[in-house]
Every structure is written in structure tokens, then in C-alpha cells.
Protein backbone atom coordinates (compact mmCIF):
# COMPACT_ATOMS: atom_id res chain seq x y z
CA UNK A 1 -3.19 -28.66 18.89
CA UNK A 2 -2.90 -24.83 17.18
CA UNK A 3 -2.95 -24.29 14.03
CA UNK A 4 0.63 -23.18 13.69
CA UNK A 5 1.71 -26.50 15.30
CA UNK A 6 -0.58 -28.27 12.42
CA UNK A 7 0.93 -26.80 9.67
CA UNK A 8 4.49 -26.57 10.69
CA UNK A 9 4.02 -30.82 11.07
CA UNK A 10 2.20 -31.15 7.95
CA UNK A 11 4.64 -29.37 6.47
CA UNK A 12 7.57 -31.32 7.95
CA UNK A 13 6.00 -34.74 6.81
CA UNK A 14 6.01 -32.90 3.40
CA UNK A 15 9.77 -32.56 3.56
CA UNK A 16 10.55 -36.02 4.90
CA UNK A 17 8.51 -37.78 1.92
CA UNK A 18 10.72 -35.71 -0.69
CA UNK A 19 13.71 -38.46 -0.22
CA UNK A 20 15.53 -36.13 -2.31
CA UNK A 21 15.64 -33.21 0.28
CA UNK A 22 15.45 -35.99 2.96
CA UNK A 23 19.04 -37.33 1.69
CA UNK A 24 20.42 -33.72 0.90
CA UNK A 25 19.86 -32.87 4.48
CA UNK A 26 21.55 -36.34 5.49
CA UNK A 27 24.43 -35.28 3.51
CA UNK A 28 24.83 -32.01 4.81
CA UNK A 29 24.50 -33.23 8.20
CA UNK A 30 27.27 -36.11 7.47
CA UNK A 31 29.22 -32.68 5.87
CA UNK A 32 29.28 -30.97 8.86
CA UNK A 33 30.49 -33.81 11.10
CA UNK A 34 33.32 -34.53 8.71
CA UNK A 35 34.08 -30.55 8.49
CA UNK A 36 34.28 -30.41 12.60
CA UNK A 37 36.45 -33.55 12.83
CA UNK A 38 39.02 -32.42 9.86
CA UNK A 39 39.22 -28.66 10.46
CA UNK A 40 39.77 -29.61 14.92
CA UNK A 41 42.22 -32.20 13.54
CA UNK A 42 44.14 -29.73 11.22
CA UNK A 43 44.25 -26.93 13.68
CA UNK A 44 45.86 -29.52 16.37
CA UNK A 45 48.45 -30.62 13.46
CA UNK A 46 49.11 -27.30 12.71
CA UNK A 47 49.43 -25.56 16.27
CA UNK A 48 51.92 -28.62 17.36
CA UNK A 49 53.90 -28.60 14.30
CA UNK A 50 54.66 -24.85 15.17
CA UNK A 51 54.85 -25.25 18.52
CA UNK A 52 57.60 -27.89 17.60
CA UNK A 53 59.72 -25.45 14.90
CA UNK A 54 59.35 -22.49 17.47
CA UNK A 55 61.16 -24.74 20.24
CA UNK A 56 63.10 -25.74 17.95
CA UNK A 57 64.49 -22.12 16.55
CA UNK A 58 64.70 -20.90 19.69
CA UNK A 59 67.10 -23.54 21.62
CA UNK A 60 68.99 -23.00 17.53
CA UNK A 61 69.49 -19.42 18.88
CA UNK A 62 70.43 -20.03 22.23
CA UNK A 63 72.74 -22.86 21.51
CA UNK A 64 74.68 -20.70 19.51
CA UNK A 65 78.65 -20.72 20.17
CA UNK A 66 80.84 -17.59 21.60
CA UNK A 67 80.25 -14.37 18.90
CA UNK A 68 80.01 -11.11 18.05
CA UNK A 69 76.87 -9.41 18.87
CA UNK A 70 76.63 -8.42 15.74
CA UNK A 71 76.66 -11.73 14.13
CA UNK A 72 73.84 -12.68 16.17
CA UNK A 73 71.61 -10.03 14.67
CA UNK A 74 72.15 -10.87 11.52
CA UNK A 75 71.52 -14.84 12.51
CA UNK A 76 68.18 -14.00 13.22
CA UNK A 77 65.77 -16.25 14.90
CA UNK A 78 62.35 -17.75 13.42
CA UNK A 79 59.08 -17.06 15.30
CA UNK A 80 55.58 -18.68 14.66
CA UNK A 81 52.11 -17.24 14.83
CA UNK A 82 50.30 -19.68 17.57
CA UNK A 83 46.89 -20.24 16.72
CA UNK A 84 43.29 -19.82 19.16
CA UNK A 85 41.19 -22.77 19.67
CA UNK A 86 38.14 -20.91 18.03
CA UNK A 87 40.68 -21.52 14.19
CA UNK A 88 39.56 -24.97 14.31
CA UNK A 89 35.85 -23.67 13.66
CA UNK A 90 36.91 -20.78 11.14
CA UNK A 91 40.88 -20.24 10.28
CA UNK A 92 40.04 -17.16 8.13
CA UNK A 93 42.91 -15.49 6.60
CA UNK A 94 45.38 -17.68 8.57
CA UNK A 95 46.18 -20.17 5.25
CA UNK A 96 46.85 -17.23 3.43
CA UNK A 97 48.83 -14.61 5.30
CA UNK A 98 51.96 -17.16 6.24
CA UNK A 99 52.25 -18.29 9.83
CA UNK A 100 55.93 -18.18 10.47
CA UNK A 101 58.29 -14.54 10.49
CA UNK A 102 62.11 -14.37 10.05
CA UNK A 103 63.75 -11.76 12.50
CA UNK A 104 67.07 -9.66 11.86
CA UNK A 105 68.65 -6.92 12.30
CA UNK A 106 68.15 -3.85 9.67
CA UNK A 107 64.98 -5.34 8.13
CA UNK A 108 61.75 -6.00 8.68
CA UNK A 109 60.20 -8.68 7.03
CA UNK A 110 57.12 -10.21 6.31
CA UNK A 111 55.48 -13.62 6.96
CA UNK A 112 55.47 -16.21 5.01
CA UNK A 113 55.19 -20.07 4.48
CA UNK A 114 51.18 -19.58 4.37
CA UNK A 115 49.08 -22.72 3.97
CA UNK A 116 48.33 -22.48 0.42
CA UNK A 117 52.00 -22.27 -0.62
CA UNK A 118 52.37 -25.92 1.17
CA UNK A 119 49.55 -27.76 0.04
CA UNK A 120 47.32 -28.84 -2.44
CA UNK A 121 45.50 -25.85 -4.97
CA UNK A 122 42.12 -27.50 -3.22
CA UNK A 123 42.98 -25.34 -0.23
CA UNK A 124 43.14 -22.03 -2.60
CA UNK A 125 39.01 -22.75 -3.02
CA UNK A 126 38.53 -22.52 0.62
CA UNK A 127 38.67 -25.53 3.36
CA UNK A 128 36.29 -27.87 4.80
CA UNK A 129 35.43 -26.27 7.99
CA UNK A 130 32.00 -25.82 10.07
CA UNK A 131 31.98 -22.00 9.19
CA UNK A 132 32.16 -22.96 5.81
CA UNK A 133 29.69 -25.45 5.68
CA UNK A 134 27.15 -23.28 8.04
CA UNK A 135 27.82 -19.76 5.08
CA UNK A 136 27.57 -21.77 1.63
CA UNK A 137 25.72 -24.92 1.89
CA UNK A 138 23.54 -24.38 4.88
CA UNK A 139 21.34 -22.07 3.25
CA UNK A 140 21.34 -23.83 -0.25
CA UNK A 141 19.65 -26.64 1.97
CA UNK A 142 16.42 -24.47 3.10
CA UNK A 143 16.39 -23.23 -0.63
CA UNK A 144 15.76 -26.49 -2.13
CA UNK A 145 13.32 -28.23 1.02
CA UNK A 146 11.40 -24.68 1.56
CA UNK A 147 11.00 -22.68 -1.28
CA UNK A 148 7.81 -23.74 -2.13
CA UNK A 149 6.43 -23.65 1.61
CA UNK A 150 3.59 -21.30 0.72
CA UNK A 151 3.15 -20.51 -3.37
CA UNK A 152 2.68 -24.47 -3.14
CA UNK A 153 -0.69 -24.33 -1.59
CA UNK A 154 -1.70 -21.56 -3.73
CA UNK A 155 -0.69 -24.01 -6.50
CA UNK A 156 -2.83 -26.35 -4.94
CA UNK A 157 -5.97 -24.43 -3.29
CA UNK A 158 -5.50 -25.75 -0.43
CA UNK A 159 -4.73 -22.47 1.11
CA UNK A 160 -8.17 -20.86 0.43
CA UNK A 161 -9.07 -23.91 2.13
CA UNK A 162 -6.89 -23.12 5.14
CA UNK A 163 -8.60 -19.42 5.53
CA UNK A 164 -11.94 -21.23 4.66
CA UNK A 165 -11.40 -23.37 7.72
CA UNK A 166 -10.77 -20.29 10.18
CA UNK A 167 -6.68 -20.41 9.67
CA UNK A 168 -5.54 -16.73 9.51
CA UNK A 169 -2.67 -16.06 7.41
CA UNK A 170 -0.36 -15.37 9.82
CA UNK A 171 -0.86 -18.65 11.35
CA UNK A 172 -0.07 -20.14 7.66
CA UNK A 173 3.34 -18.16 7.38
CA UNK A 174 3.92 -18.77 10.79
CA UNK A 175 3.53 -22.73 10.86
CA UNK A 176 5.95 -22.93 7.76
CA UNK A 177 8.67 -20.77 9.17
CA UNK A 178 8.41 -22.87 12.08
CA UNK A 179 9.05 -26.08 10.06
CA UNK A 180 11.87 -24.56 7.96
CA UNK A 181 13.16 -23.25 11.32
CA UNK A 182 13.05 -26.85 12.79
CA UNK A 183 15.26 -27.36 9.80
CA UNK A 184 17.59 -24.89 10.20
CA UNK A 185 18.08 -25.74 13.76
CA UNK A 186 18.79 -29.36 12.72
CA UNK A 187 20.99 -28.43 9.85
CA UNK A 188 23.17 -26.41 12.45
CA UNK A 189 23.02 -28.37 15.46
CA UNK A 190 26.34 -30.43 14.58
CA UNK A 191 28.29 -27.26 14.10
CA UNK A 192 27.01 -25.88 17.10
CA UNK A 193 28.02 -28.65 19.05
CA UNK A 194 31.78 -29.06 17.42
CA UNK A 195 31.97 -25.26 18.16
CA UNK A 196 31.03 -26.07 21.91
CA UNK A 197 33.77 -29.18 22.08
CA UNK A 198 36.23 -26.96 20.18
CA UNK A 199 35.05 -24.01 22.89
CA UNK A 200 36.17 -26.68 25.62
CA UNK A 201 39.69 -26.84 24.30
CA UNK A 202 42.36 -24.41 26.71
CA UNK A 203 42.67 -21.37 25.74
CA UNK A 204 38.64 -20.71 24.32
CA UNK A 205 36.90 -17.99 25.56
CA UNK A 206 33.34 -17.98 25.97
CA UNK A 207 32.02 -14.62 24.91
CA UNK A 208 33.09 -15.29 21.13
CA UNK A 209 31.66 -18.41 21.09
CA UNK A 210 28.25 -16.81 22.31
CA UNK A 211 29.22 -13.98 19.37
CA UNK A 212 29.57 -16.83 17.01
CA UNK A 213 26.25 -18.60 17.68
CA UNK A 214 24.41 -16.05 17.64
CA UNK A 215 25.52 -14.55 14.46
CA UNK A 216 25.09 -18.18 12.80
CA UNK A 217 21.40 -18.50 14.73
CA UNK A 218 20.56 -15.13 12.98
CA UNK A 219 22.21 -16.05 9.45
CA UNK A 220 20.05 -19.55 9.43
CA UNK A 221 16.87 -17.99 10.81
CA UNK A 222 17.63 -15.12 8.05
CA UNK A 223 17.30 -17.69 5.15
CA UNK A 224 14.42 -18.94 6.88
CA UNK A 225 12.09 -15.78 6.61
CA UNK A 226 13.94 -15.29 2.65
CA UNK A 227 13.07 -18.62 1.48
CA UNK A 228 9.35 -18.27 3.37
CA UNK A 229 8.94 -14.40 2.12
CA UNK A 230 9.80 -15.34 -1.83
CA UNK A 231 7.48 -18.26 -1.39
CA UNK A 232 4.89 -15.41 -0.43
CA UNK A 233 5.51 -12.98 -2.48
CA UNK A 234 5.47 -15.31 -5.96
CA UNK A 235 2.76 -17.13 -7.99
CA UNK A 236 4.74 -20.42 -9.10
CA UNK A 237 7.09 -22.71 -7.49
CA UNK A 238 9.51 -22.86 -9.93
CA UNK A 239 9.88 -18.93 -10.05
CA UNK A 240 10.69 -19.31 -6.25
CA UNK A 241 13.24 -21.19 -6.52
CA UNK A 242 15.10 -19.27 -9.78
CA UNK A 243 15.12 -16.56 -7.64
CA UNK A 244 16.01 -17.83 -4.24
CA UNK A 245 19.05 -19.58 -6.36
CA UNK A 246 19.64 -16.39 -7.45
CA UNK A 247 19.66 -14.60 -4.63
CA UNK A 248 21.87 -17.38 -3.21
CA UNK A 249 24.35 -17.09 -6.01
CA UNK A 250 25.02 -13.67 -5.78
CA UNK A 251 24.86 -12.98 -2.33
CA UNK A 252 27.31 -15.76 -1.36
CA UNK A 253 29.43 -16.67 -4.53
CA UNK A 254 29.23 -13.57 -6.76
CA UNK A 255 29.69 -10.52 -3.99
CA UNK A 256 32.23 -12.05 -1.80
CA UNK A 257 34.23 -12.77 -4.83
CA UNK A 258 33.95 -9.72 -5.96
CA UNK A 259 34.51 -7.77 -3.22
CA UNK A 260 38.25 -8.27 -2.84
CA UNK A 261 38.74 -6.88 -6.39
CA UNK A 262 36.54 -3.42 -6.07
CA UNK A 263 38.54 -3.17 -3.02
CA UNK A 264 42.23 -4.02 -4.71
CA UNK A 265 41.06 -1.48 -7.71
CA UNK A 266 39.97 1.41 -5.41
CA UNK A 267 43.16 1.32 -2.79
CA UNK A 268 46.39 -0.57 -4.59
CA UNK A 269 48.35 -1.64 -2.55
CA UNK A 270 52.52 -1.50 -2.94
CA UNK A 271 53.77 -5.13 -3.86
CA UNK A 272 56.63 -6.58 -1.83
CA UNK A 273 58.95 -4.96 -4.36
CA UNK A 274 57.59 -1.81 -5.08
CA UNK A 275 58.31 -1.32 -1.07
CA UNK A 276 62.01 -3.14 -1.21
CA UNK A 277 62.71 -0.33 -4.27
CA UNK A 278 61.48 2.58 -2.05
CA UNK A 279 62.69 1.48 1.09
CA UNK A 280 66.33 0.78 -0.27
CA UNK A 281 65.62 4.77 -2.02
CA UNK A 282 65.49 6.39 1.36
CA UNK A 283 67.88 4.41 3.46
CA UNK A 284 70.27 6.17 0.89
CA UNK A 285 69.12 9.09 1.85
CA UNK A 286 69.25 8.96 5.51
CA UNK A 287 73.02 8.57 5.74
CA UNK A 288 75.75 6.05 5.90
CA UNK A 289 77.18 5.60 9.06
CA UNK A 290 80.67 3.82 7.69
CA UNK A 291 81.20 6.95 5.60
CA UNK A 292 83.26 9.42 8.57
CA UNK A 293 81.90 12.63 6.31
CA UNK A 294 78.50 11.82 6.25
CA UNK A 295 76.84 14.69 7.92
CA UNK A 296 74.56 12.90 10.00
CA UNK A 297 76.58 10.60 11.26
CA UNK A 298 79.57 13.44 11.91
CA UNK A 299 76.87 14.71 13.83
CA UNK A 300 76.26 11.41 15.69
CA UNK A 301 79.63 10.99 16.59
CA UNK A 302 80.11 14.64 17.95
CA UNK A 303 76.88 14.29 20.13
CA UNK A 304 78.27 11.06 21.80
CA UNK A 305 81.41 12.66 21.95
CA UNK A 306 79.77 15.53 24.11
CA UNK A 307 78.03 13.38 25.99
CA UNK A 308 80.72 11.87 27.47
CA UNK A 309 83.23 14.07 27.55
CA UNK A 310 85.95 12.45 24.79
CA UNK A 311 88.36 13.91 22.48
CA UNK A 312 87.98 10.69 20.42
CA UNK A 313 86.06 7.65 20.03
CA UNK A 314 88.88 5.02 21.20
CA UNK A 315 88.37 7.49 24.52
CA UNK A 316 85.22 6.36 25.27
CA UNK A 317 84.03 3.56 28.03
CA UNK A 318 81.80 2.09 25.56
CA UNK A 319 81.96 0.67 22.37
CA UNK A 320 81.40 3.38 19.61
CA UNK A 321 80.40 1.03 16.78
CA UNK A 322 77.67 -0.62 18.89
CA UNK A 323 76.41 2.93 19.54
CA UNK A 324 75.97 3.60 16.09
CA UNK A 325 73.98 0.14 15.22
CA UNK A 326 71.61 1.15 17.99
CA UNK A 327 70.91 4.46 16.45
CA UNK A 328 71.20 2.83 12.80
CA UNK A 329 68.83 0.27 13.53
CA UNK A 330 66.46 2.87 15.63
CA UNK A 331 66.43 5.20 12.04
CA UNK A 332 65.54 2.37 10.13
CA UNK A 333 62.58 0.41 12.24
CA UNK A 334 61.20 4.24 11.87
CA UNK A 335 61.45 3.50 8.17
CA UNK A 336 60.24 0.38 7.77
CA UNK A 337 57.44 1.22 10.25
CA UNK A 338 56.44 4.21 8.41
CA UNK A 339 55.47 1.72 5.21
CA UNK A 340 54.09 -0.38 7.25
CA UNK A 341 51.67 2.25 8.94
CA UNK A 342 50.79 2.98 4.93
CA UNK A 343 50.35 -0.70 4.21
CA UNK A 344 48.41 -1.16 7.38
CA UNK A 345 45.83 1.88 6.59
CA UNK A 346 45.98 0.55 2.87
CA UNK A 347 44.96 -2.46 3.86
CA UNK A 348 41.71 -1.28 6.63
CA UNK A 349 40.84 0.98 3.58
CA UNK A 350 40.14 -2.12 1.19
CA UNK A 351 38.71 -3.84 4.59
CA UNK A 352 36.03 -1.41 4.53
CA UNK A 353 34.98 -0.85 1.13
CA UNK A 354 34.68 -5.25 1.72
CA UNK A 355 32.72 -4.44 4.39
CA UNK A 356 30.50 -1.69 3.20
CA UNK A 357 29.44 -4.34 0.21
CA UNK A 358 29.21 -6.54 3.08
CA UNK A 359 25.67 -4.62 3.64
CA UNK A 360 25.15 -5.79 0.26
CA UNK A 361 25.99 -9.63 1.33
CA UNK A 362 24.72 -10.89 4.47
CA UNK A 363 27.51 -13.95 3.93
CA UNK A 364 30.27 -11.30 3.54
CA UNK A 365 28.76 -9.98 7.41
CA UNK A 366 28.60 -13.12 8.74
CA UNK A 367 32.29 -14.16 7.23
CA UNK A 368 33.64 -11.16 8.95
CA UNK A 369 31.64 -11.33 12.43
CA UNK A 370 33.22 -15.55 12.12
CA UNK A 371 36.77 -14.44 12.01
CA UNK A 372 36.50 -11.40 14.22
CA UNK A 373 35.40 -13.34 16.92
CA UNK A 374 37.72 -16.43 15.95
CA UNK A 375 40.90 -14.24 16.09
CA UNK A 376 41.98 -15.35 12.24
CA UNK A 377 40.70 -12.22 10.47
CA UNK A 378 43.59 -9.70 9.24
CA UNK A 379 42.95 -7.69 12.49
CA UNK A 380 44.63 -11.05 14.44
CA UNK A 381 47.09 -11.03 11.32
CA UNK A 382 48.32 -7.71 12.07
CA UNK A 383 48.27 -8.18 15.70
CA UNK A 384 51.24 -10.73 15.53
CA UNK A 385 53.30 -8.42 12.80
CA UNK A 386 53.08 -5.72 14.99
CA UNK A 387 54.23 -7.82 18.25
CA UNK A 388 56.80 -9.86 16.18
CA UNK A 389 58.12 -6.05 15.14
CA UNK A 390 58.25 -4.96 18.45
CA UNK A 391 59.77 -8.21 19.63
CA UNK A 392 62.61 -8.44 16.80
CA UNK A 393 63.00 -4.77 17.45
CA UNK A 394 63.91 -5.28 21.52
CA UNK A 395 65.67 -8.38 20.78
CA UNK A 396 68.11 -6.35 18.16
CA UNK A 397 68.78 -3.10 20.07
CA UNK A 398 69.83 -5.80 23.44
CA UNK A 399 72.53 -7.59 20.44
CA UNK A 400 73.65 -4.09 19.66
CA UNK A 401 73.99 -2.65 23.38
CA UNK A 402 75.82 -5.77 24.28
CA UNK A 403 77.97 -4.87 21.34
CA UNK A 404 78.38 -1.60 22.83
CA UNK A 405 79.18 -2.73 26.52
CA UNK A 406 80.41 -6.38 25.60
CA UNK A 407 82.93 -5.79 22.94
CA UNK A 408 86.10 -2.60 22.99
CA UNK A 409 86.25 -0.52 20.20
CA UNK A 410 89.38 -1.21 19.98
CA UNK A 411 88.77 -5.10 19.73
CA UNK A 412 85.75 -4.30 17.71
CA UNK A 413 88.36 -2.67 15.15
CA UNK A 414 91.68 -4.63 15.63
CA UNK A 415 92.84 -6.82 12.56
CA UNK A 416 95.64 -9.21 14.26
CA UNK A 417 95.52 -12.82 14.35
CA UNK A 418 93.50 -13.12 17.63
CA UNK A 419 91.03 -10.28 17.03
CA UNK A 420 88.77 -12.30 15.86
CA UNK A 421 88.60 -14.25 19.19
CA UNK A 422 88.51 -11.34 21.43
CA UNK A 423 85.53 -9.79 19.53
CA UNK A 424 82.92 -12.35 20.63
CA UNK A 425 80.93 -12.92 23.95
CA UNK A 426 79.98 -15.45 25.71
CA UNK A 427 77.67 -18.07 24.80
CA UNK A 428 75.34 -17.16 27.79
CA UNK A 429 74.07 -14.31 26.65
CA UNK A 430 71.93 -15.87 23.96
CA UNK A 431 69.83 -17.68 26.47
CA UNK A 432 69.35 -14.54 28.56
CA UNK A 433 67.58 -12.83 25.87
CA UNK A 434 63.47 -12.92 26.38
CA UNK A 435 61.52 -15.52 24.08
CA UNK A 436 59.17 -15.10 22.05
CA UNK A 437 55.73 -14.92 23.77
CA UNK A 438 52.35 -13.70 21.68
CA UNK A 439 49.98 -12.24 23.43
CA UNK A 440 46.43 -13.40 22.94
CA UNK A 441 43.22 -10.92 22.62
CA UNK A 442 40.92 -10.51 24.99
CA UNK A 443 37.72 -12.04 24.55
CA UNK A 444 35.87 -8.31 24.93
CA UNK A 445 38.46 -7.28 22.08
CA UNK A 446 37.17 -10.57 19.76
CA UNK A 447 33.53 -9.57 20.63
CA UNK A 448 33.94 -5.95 20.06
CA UNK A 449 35.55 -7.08 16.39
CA UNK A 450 32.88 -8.96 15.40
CA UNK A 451 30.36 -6.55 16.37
CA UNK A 452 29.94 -4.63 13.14
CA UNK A 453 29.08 -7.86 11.31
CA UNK A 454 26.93 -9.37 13.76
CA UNK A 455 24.48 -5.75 13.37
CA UNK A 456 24.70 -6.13 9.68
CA UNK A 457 23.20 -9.87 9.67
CA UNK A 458 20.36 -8.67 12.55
CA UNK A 459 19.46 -5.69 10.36
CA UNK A 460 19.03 -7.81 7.10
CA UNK A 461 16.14 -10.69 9.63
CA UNK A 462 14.86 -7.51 10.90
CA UNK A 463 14.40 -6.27 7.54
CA UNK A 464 13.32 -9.35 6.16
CA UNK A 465 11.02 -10.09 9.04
CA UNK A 466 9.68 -6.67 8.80
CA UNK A 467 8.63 -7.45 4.66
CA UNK A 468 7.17 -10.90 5.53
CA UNK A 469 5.36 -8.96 8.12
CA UNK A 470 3.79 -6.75 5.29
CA UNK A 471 3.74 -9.65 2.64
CA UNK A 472 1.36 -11.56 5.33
CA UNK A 473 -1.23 -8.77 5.50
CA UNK A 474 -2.40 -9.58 1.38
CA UNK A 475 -1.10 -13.17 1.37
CA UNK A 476 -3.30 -15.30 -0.86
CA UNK A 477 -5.40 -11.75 -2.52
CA UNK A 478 -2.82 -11.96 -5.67
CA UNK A 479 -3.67 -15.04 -7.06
């Protein structure tokens, strides 16, 4: 038997006598299972109770009686974000961004009804899920069984009794990463296989799950050569462990945390009313199209005039009033995209700075690379705002053309008794209007979002394994 295989046993039977470590690991083990049951359980809950309320508005807005079109935009319909298979192993932003969008005409709103609004303030300090499990308490698990892998048998002698024997040091080093990495795999084995049941579910894809297992192979393997390297590099135990605790503490509790705020301090961002206040500011100024002397609307009315050929707007074969909510509601989805383009580049300039302290925080990487490649980062979150917008948008403009085609103006502006009746369209017309349908990423586009963190965790082992490399070379000469 080698040498590395004789040390990376002895050191094994070292961890299983320590019933203390030997429990922890049972625990964490025990953790994980309960984390993959609960988080595939909630994200089934939670993708049939939308499924349920998005049948549900949508045969409210087709069942709707005989009306004006115009009615119908401002009844609006309710659409909800579905969520990917992969949410059940990390649902990232998704409890916090709101899940469900109201659409109507002249607005665009944002989403709301988010997880942590709902439920219990437990959810506010993150959920039980394997990502989480794998990020935080994964690695707090090789601290405590490995951190004394090597300064222990300097502690002891029984190193210089190793090299006495013929055992080089890289053997030594080499033995106990293999035993901590025997750990590691173990401590991540459960969440790897939930991920691979969860990647079974319709509707996975397979390259993110390969994206996602590697990135968690390379986070685990990465606290591996840490814990081994500050075991090398120290002369007592207990120092070892202060500062792999430390390290822990800041690199996945302290910067993470902080993070968000340096970000929210460098870029602020417009609050909901802040935007309402401006927004409202320059809808004034573009014009009201009920006033007949507003000059852009004169203007309006003289182009569609032109265009077909009228003296006056009761002359022309379509309805002049739905003309002008078509190019009312075209001015303001300009508008309201306009702050939303600001809000949007707002919002990928605080992503960044998060990400460039990410280089700081290997657990800020990896938390990135997990959602990227799960579809619940705010990349995903932005993805349905901008295909609800463009949805509510198509669905509007076909309410105010059928206004324009469906309804007389002179209907659309008689006052009698019965004017009321011959205003409104049939009842048909609701169901002939296109659902709702979101259109999933590709996997390449998950992959290719979870890239950058993915290099950031495989440059911090390769800089790691490159120091243990060089902390080899004069292990055991500074005692």
C-alpha cells in the first residue's frame, strides 16, 4: 500500500474516533437530505399553486361578458413567473423579487407577492435548500474535522518520524488532502444526488446541472487545499482553526452581506415612488390627448386625417378614439421603458461591483455561478419583466385596435340610453387573444451565465493549490 494511501486512512480513522466530528458530519449529512426533500417539495407547491392562479386569471379574462375594448384594458389580467426544475436546488432571488405581475393598459408595473411578504421572517435569513447547505455549512464541516491535518503531527513529532521513515512531504500533504477530500465527497454526495433526481424532473437541462457540479466539486475541493494549506503553514492547532473560522466568517457571512450595501451606496437606485413622481412629471409633458388644442395631439389628428383622406374625424372608416389609445399607449410603454432601461443598467451596475467583491469571496462566486445556471438569479428575474412587458404591451395595442375597428366613433361618443350597449363587443374576442406563454432559457444561455463565477472559484483552487504547492517544498523546516 503507498504511502499516500497510509496516511489518508490513518488519518480517516483519526476523524471517525473524534465522535464529535463523527456526529457533526451525521448531521450535516441528515441536513442535506432534509434540505433536498423540503426545497423539491416547495418548488412543486409553489410551481402548481401558480400554475393553478394563472389558469385561473386567464379563463377570469376570457370569461368576461360583452364590453368595450377599452374596459378590458383597464381589467387587466394577472400573469405568473413559472419556475425551472433546477429552483428546487437553488431558488435565488425568486422569494424576493415577487412571482406574480398585474397587466393594464397605460402602466407598467412591477411584480410583486414575493415569498418573503407571505411567509414566515425565517425565510428573510435564507431557506433550507441543498445550495445552501453545500455554500455555508459544508465547508464549516472540513474546518472543524481537518484543520489540524498536518500542524497536528508537528505537535506530535510524528511527522519527523514520517520523513525519518522515507515519507516525502508531498506524500504527507497529499495523503491528508486525500482524506479531507474523501470527506468532502461524502459531505456532498446527497446534494449531488437530489440535484441529479431534481435534474430528472421535465423541463431540466443537463448542461447546468454539469455547470452546477462542477462549480460545487471545485468550491468543496477549494476548502480542502485551505483547511490543509493553514494546517501547513501554522505552528499550533488552535491557531489553525481561529483562522480558518476566520477566514470562514468573512468570506461567507461578512462579504456577501456586505456586498449588497457597497453596491446600494455606490449606484442608488430610484424607489418605486421616486419613479411614480417622475413618470407622472413627464406624461404631463408629453401631451393630453382629450385636450383638442394640445399641439401634439392636433398634430395626431391632422396626420390621420391626411392619411385617409377626411375632412373630419366622424369621416373616417375607423374609430378615431381607438387610434389615439394606440398611439397614447405606444408614447407611454416608450416612457415607462426608458426607466426601466435606467433601472435595468442600475441594477447590472450594483451586480457587478457584487461580483467584483465576489473575487474577494469565493461563496459570493459560487452563489452567483448556482443561480446563473439555475435560472433564479436577477438575469431570469428580468427575463420575465421584459417578456411580461412585451406581452401586456401586444395584448393592449390588440384591445385598442379592436376599439378602433370594433367600436364607431360615433357609438364610441354617443350619450343616449342604448349607447352604452352598442359600444361593447362581443364576448369572443377575449378568448382570441394569445395567452400568456414564458419562454424558458436555453441551457447554453444558463451555462454561459454562470460562467464568470465558475472561473472565479477555479482561479481561487488554482491559487490555493499553487501556495500548498510552495508551502510543501519547506513543510516541517519551521518548527
Amino acid at each position: 500500500m503507498s504511502a499516500v494511501r497510509l496516511i489518508a486512512r490513518d488519518e480517516l480513522r483519526l476523524m471517525a474516533r473524534n465522535r464529535v466530528a463523527l456526529i457533526a458530519f451525521m448531521l450535516l449529512i441528515l441536513l442535506t437530505l432534509v434540505a433536498v426533500l423540503s426545497a423539491w417539495s416547495h418548488q412543486q407547491s409553489i410551481a402548481d399553486l401558480r400554475a393553478r392562479h394563472q389558469d385561473a386569471a386567464q379563463e377570469a379574462f376570457d370569461s368576461q361578458p360583452d364590453r368595450h375594448p377599452h374596459r378590458v384594458v383597464h381589467y387587466g389580467s394577472f400573469i405568473y413567473r413559472p419556475l425551472g426544475a433546477l429552483a428546487a436546488f437553488d431558488p435565488g432571488v425568486d422569494a424576493f423579487t415577487g412571482n406574480s405581475m398585474f397587466l393594464e393598459g397605460h402602466r407598467q408595473n412591477t411584480a410583486n407577492f414575493g415569498d418573503v411578504r407571505q411567509s414566515s421572517m425565517l425565510i428573510r435569513f435564507g431557506q433550507l435548500t441543498p445550495a445552501f447547505v453545500l455554500q455555508v455549512v459544508a465547508p464549516l464541516l472540513l474546518i472543524f474535522l481537518g484543520y489540524g491535518a498536518i500542524v497536528r503531527e508537528s505537535e506530535r513529532g510524528t511527522l519527523r518520524l514520517l520523513m525519518l521513515q522515507g515519507v516525502t512531504r508531498r506524500q504527507v500533504v497529499l495523503g491528508k488532502l486525500a482524506a479531507l477530500g474523501i470527506v468532502a465527497l461524502l459531505a456532498g454526495l446527497p446534494a449531488m444526488i437530489g440535484l441529479l433526481l431534481i435534474a430528472g424532473q421535465p423541463g431540466a437541462m443537463l448542461l447546468p446541472v454539469l455547470v452546477i457540479a462542477l462549480g460545487y466539486a471545485a468550491y468543496l475541493f477549494l476548502w480542502v487545499v485551505l483547511v490543509v494549506l493553514t494546517s501547513t503553514l501554522v505552528r499550533r492547532s488552535r491557531d489553525a482553526l481561529l483562522a480558518l473560522v476566520a477566514l470562514w466568517a468573512v468570506a461567507i457571512v461578512l462579504l456577501p452581506r456586505l456586498a449588497p450595501d457597497v453596491a446600494s451606496s455606490a449606484v442608488p437606485l430610484a424607489n418605486r415612488m421616486q419613479t411614480d413622481v417622475a413618470i407622472a412629471r413627464d406624461l404631463r409633458r408629453m401631451g393630453d390627448s382629450h385636450n383638442p388644442d394640445d399641439p401634439f395631439f392636433a398634430a395626431f389628428k391632422q396626420q390621420v386625417l391626411d392619411r385617409y383622406g377626411a375632412e373630419d374625424v366622424e369621416d373616417l372608416p375607423v374609430n378615431y378614439k381607438g387610434l389615439v389609445a394606440v398611439e397614447g399607449e405606444r408614447m407611454t410603454s416608450e416612457l415607462f421603458d426608458r426607466y426601466a432601461a435606467a433601472s435595468y443598467a442600475a441594477q447590472a451596475r450594483q451586480n457587478g461591483i457584487v461580483a467584483a467583491i465576489g473575487v474577494l469571496s469565493p461563496a459570493i462566486a459560487l452563489r452567483d455561478l448556482s443561480m446563473a445556471a439555475a435560472g433564479t438569479d436577477f438575469a431570469g428575474h428580468r427575463r420575465f419583466l421584459e417578456q411580461a412587458e412585451d406581452y401586456r404591451y401586444d395584448l393592449v395595442q390588440r384591445l385598442n385596435r379592436l376599439q378602433a375597428t370594433g367600436v364607431t366613433y360615433a357609438d364610441d361618443t354617443a350619450e343616449d340610453a342604448g349607447a352604452d350597449e352598442r359600444k361593447r363587443v362581443g364576448s369572443t374576442n377575449w378568448e382570441e387573444m394569445p395567452d400568456f406563454t414564458y419562454s424558458a432559457p436555453s441551457a447554453a444561455t444558463l451555462a454561459r451565465g454562470a460562467l464568470p463565477g465558475l472561473l472565479v472559484v477555479l482561479a481561487w483552487l488554482i491559487v490555493a493549490i499553487v501556495l500548498l504547492a510552495r508551502a510543501t517544498t519547506t513543510l516541517g523546516e519551521r518548527r
